[in-house]
Protein backbone atom coordinates (compact mmCIF):
# COMPACT_ATOMS: atom_id res chain seq x y z
CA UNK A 1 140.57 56.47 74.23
CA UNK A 2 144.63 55.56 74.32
CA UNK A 3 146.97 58.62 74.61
CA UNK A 4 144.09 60.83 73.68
CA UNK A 5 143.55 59.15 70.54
CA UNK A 6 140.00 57.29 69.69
CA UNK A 7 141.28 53.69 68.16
CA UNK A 8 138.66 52.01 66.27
CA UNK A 9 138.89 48.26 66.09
CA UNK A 10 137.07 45.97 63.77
CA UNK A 11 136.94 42.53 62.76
CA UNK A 12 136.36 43.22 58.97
CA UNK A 13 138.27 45.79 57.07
CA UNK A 14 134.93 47.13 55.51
CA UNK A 15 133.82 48.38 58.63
CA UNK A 16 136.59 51.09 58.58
CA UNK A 17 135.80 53.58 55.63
CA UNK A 18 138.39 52.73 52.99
CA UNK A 19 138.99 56.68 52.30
CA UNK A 20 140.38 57.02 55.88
CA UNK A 21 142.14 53.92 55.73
CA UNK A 22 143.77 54.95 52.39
CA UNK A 23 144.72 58.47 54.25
CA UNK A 24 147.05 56.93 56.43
CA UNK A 25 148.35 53.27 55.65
CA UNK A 26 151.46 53.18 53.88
CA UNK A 27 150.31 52.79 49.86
CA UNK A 28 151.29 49.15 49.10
CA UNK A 29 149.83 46.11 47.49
CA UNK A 30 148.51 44.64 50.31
CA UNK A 31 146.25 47.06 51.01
CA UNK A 32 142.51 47.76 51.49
CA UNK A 33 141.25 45.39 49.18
CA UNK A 34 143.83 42.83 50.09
CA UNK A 35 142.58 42.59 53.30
CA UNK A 36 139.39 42.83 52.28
CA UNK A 37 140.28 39.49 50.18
CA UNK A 38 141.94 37.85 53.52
CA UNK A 39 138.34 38.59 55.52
CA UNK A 40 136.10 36.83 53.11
CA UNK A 41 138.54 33.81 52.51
CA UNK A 42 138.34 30.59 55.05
CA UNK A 43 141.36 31.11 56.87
CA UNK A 44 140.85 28.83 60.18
CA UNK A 45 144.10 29.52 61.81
CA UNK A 46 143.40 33.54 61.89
CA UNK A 47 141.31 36.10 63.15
CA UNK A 48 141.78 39.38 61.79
CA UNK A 49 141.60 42.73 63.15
CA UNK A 50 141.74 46.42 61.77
CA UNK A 51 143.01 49.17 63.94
CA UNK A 52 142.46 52.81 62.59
CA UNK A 53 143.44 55.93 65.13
CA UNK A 54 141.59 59.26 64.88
CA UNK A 55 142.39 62.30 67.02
CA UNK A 56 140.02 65.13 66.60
CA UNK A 57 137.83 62.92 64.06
CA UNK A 58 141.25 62.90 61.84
CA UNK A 59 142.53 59.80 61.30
CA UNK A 60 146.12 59.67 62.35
CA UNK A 61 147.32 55.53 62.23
CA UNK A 62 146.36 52.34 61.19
CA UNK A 63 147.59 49.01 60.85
CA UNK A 64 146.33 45.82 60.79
CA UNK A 65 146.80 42.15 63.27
CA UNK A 66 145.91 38.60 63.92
CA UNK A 67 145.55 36.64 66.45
CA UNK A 68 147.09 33.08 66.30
CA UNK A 69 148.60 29.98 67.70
CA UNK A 70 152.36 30.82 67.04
CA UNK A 71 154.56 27.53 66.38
CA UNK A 72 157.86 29.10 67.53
CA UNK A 73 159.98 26.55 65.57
CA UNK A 74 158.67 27.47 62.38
CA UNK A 75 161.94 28.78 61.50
CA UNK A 76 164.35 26.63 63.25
CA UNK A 77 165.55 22.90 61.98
CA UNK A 78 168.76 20.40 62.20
CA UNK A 79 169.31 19.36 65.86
CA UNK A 80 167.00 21.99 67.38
CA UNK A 81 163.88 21.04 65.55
CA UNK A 82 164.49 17.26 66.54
CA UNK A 83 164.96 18.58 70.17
CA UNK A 84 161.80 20.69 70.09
CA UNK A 85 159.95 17.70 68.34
CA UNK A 86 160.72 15.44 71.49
CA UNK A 87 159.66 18.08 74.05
CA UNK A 88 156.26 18.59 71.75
CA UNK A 89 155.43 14.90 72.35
CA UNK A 90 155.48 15.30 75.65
CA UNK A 91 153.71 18.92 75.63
CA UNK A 92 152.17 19.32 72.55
CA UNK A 93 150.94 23.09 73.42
CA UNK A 94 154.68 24.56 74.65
CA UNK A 95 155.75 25.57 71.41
CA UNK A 96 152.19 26.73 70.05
CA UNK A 97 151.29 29.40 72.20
CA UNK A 98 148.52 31.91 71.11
CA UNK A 99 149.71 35.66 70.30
CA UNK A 100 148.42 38.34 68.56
CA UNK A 101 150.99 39.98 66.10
CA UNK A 102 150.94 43.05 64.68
CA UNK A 103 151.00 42.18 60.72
CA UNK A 104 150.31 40.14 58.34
CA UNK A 105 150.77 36.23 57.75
CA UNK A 106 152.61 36.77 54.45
CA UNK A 107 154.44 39.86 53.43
CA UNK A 108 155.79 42.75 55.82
CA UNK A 109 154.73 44.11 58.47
CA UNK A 110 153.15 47.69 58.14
CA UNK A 111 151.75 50.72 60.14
CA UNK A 112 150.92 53.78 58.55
CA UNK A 113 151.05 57.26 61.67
CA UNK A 114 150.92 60.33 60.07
CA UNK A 115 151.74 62.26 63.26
CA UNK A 116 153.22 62.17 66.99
CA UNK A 117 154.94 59.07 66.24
CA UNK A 118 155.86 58.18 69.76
CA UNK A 119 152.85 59.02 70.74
CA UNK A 120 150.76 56.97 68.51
CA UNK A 121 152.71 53.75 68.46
CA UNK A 122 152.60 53.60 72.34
CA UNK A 123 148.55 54.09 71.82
CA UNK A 124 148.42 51.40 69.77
CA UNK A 125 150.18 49.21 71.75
CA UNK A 126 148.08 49.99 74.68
CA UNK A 127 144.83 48.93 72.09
CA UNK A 128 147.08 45.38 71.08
CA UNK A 129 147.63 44.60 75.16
CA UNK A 130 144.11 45.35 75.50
CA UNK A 131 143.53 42.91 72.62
CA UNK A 132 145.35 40.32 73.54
CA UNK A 133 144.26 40.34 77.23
CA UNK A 134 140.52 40.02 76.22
CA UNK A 135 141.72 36.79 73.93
CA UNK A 136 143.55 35.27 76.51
CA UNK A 137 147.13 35.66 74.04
CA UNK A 138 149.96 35.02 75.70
CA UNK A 139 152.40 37.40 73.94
CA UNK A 140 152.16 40.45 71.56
CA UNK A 141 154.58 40.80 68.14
CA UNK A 142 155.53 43.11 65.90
CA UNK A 143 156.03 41.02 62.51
CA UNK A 144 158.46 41.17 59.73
CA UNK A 145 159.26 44.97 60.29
CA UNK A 146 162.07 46.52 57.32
CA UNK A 147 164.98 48.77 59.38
CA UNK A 148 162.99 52.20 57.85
CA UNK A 149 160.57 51.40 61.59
CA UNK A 150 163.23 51.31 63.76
CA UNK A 151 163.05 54.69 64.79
CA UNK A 152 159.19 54.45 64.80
CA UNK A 153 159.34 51.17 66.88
CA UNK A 154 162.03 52.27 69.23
CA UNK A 155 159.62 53.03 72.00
CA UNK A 156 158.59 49.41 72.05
CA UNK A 157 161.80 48.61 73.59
CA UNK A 158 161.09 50.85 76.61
CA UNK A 159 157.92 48.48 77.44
CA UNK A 160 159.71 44.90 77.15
CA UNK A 161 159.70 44.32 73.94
CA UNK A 162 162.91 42.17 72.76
CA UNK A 163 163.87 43.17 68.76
CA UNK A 164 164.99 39.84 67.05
CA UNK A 165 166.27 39.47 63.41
CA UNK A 166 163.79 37.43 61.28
CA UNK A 167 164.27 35.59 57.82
CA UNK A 168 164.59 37.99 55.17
CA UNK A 169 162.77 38.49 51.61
CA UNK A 170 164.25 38.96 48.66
CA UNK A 171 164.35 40.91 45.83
CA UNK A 172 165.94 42.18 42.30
CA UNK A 173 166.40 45.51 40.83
CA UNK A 174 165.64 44.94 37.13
CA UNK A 175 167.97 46.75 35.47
CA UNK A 176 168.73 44.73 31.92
CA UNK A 177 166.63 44.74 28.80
CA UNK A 178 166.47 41.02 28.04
CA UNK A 179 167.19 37.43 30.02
CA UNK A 180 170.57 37.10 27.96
CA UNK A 181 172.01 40.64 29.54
CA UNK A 182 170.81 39.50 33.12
CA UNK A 183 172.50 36.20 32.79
CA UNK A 184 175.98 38.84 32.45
CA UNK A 185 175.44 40.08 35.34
CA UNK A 186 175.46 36.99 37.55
CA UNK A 187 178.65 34.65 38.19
CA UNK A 188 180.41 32.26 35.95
CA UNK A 189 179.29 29.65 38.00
CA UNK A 190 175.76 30.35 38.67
CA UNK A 191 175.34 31.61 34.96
CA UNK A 192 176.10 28.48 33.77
CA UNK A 193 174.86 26.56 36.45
CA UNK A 194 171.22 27.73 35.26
CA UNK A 195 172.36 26.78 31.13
CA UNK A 196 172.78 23.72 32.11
CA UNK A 197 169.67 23.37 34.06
CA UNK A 198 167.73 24.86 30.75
CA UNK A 199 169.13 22.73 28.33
CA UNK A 200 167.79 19.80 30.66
CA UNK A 201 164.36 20.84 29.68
CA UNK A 202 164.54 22.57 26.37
CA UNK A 203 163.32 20.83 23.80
CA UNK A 204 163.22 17.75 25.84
CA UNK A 205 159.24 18.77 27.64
CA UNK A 206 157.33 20.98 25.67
CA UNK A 207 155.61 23.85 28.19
CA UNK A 208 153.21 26.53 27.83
CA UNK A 209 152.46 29.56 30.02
CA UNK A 210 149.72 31.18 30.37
CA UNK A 211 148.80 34.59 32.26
CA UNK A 212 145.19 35.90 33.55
CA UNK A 213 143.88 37.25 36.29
CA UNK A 214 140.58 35.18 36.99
CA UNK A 215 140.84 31.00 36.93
CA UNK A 216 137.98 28.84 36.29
CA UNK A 217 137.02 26.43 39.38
CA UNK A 218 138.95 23.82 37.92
CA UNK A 219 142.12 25.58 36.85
CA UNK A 220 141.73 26.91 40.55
CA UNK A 221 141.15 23.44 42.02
CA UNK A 222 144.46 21.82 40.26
CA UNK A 223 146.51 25.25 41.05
CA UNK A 224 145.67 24.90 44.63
CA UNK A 225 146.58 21.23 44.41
CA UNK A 226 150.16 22.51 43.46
CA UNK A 227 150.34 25.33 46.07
CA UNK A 228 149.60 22.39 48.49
CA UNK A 229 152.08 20.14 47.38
CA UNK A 230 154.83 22.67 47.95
CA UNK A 231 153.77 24.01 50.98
CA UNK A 232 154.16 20.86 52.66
CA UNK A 233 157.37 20.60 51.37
CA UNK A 234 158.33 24.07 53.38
CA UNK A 235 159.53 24.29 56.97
CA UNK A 236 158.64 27.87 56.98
CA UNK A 237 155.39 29.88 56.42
CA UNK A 238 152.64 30.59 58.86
CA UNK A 239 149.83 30.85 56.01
CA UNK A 240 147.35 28.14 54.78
CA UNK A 241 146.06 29.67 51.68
CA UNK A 242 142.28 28.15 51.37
CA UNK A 243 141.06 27.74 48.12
CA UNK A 244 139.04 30.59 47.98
CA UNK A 245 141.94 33.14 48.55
CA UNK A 246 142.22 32.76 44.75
CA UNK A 247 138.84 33.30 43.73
CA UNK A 248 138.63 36.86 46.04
CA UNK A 249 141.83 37.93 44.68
CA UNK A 250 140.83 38.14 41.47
CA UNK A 251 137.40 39.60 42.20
CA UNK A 252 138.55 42.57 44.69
CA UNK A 253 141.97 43.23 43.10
CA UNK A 254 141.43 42.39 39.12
CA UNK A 255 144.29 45.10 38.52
CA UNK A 256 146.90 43.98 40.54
CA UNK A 257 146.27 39.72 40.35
CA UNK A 258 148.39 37.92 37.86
CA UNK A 259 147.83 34.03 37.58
CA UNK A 260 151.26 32.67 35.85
CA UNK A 261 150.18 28.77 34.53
CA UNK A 262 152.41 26.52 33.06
CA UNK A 263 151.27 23.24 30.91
CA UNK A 264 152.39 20.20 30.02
CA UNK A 265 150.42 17.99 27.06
CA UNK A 266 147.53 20.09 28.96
CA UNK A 267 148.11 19.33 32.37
CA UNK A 268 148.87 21.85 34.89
CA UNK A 269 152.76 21.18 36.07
CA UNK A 270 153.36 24.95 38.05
CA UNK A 271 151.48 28.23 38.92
CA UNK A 272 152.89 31.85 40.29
CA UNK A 273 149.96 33.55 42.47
CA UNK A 274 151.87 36.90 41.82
CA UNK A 275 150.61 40.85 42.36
CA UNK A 276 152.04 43.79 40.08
CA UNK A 277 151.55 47.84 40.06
CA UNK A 278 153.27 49.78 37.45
CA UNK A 279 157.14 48.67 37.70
CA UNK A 280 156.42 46.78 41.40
CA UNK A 281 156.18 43.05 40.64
CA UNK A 282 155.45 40.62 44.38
CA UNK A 283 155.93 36.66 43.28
CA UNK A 284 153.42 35.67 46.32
CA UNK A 285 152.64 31.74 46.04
CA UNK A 286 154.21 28.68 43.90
CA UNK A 287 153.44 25.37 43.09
CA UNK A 288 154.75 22.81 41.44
CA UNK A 289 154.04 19.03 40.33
CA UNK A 290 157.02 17.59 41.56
CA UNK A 291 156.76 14.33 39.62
CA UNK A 292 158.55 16.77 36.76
CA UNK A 293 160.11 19.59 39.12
CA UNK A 294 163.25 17.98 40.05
CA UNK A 295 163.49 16.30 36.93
CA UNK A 296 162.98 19.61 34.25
CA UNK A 297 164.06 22.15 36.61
CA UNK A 298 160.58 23.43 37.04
CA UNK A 299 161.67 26.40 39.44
CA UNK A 300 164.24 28.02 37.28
CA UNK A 301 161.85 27.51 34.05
CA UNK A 302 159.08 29.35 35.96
CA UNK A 303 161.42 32.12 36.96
CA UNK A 304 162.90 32.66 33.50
CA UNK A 305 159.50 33.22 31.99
CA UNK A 306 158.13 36.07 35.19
CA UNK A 307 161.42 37.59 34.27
CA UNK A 308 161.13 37.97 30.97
CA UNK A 309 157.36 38.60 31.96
CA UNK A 310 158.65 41.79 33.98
CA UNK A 311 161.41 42.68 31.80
CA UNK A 312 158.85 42.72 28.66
CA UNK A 313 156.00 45.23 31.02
CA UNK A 314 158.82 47.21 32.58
CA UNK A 315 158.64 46.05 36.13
CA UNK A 316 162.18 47.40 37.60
CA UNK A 317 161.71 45.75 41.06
CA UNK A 318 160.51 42.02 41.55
CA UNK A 319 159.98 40.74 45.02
CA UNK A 320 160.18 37.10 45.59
CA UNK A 321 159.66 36.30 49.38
CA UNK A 322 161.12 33.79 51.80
CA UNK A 323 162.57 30.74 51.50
CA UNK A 324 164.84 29.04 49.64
CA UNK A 325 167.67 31.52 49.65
CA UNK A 326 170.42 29.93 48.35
CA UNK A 327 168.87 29.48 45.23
CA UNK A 328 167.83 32.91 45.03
CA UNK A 329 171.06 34.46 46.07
CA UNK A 330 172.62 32.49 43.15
CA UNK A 331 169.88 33.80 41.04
CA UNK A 332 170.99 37.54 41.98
CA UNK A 333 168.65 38.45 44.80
CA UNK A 334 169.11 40.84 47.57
CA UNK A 335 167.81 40.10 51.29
CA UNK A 336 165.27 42.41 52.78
CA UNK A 337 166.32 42.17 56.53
CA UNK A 338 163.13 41.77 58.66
CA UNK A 339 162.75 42.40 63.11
CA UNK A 340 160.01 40.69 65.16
CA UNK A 341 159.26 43.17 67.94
CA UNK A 342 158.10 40.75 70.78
CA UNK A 343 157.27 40.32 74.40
CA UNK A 344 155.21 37.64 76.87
CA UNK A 345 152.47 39.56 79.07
CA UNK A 346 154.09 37.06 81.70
CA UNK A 347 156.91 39.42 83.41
CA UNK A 348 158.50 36.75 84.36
CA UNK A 349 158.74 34.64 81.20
CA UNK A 350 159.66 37.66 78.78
CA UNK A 351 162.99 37.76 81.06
CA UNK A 352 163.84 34.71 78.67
CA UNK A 353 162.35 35.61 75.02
CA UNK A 354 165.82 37.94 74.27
CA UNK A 355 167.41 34.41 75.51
CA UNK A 356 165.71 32.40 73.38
CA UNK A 357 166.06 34.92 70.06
CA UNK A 358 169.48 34.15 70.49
CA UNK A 359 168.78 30.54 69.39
CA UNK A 360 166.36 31.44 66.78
CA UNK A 361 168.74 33.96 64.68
CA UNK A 362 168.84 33.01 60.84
CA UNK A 363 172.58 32.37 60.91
CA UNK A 364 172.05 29.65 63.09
CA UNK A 365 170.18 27.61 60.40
CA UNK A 366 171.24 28.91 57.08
CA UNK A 367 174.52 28.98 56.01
CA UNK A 368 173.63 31.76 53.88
CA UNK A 369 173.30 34.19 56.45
CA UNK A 370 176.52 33.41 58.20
CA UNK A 371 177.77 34.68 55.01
CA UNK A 372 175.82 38.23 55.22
CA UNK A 373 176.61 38.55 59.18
CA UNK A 374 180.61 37.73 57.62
CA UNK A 375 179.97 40.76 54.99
CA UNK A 376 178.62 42.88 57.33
CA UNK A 377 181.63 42.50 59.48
CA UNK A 378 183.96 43.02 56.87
CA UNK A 379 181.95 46.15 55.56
CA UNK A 380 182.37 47.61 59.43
């Protein structure tokens, strides 16, 4: 019992009834069957866990965590990821520590309390220290968390818990009825930055897109091949995807999985791993050859055709993730601001973690968000 609440904790999502699950976590795409795809995929670098509060039988909360070896300069690079590559050849573990965060590995963060807010968030807090204590974790966070928790979260604060900005997603109101009208609403430059970009590959590589929701084991082999090639061209991103994430997608969530393949003379040259309900549209994953990315503008061809994908099935909002954010704010995306909630179970060391999120703020490696932190200052 925490806070006179019974918290059940489970390994597997499908030992928590998915009714009471569904009664309290916040409706989203990632959602019972999503997880139920993350527990039967071979993810090495995780290990899940399900919380779901009842009080009085009732259930009352539930979110979801994972425990994992955090590489704290995930999102830092220049100068500072040379320095912390030096200190990592001398102690390779420093900058990996294991945590548990409250979560997911892609997406935002949720946690779904239905009553006695206060209450209920320090309960399950008291269940995530008693979690990470048992797995030896050195520190606890609250992952990628929108500004509508802060008022849930606040008690956190009162227990040691620093809030840090993280990196943002993105996304785009749909608003326009074809790709010609959204190309009004962007800037001179941008607009016909992309015309130029288009007229690189028009008529000069002939490409064909397909869209389903299942892939054979080869079309998932050589989309998987793609994923991987871009992946290790990111310096962000705590996720693996095996190849099997794929395959359980499509079985568990045949509704909401949308494959996005492009082909060149036959040969796969980019995928979108994306999820849609109604006029909600999430681009997940990419991939690209990039022996033709560079060279045909592969990124801006894939995103004209899931635009005029969502334009033509009336998606009005389209989420496109981290990353590359210059592009996207050219493109016309907003920033969703995320907060890490975090603190070391060492009293001592979480003196320095508001230190060190001082040095990890996005505005210290993107340009971009110098440029929101100006705005925001001018809006003030």
């Amino acid at each position: 019992m925490q806070n006179g609440l019974e918290i059940k904790v489970v390994k597997k999502i499908e030992d928590l009834p998915q009714g009471d699950w569904e009664k309290v976590f916040p409706a989203a795409l990632e959602n019972y069957n999503f997880f139920k795809t993350l527990d039967q995929s071979s993810f090495e670098q995780f290990s899940f866990f399900y919380l779901l509060a009842y009080e009085n039988n009732h259930p009352v909360a539930a979110t979801s965590c994972f425990l994992f070896n955090f590489p704290l300069d995930v999102a830092v690079n220049g100068k500072i990821k040379f320095l912390f590559s030096a200190i990592k050849k001398i102690l390779p573990n420093i900058f990996s520590p294991r945590v548990l965060i409250c979560g997911l590995p892609m997406g935002a963060g949720r946690i779904g309390i239905t009553r006695d807010a206060d209450r209920v968030i320090l309960a399950l807090d008291d269940c995530l220290e008693k979690i990470a204590g048992e797995h030896k974790a050195a520190m606890v966070i609250f992952k990628d968390f929108t500004a509508g928790y802060d008022q849930m979260l606040k008690p956190l604060l009162s227990r040691g818990f620093s809030k840090i900005e993280s990196f943002p997603s993105t996304e785009m109101e749909i608003n326009f009825k074809s790709f010609d009208e959204y190309l009004k609403t962007l800037s001179r430059v941008s607009r016909d930055g992309l015309k130029r970009n288009f007229k690189k590959v028009d008529g000069k590589l002939k490409i064909e897109m397909e869209v389903t929701n299942v892939l054979n084991d080869a079309t998932a082999e050589a989309a998987h091949q793609l994923y991987r090639q871009t992946m290790n061209r990111q310096e962000m991103g705590l996720e693996n995807l095996p190849l099997d994430f794929f395959k359980n997608a499509s079985r568990n969530m045949p509704n909401e999985v949308k494959f996005f393949l492009w082909r060149s003379e036959g040969k796969l040259i980019a995928f979108a791993f994306c999820l849609v309900r109604g006029d909600y549209f999430i681009d997940y994953y990419l991939g690209f050859d990039y022996a033709l990315a560079h060279q045909y503008h592969l990124y801006f061809v894939r995103f004209r055709d899931l635009l005029n994908w969502c334009i033509e099935h009336g998606v009005k909002r389209y989420e496109m993730g981290v990353t590359a954010y210059e592009p996207k704010r050219r493109l016309g995306f907003k920033f969703i601001r995320f907060y890490f909630y975090m603190k070391h179970r060492n009293r001592l060391l979480n003196r320095f973690v508001g230190l060190v999120s001082h040095f990890m703020k996005p505005a210290n490696f993107d340009p971009v968000f110098k440029q929101m932190e100006a705005n925001d200052a001018a809006a003030d």
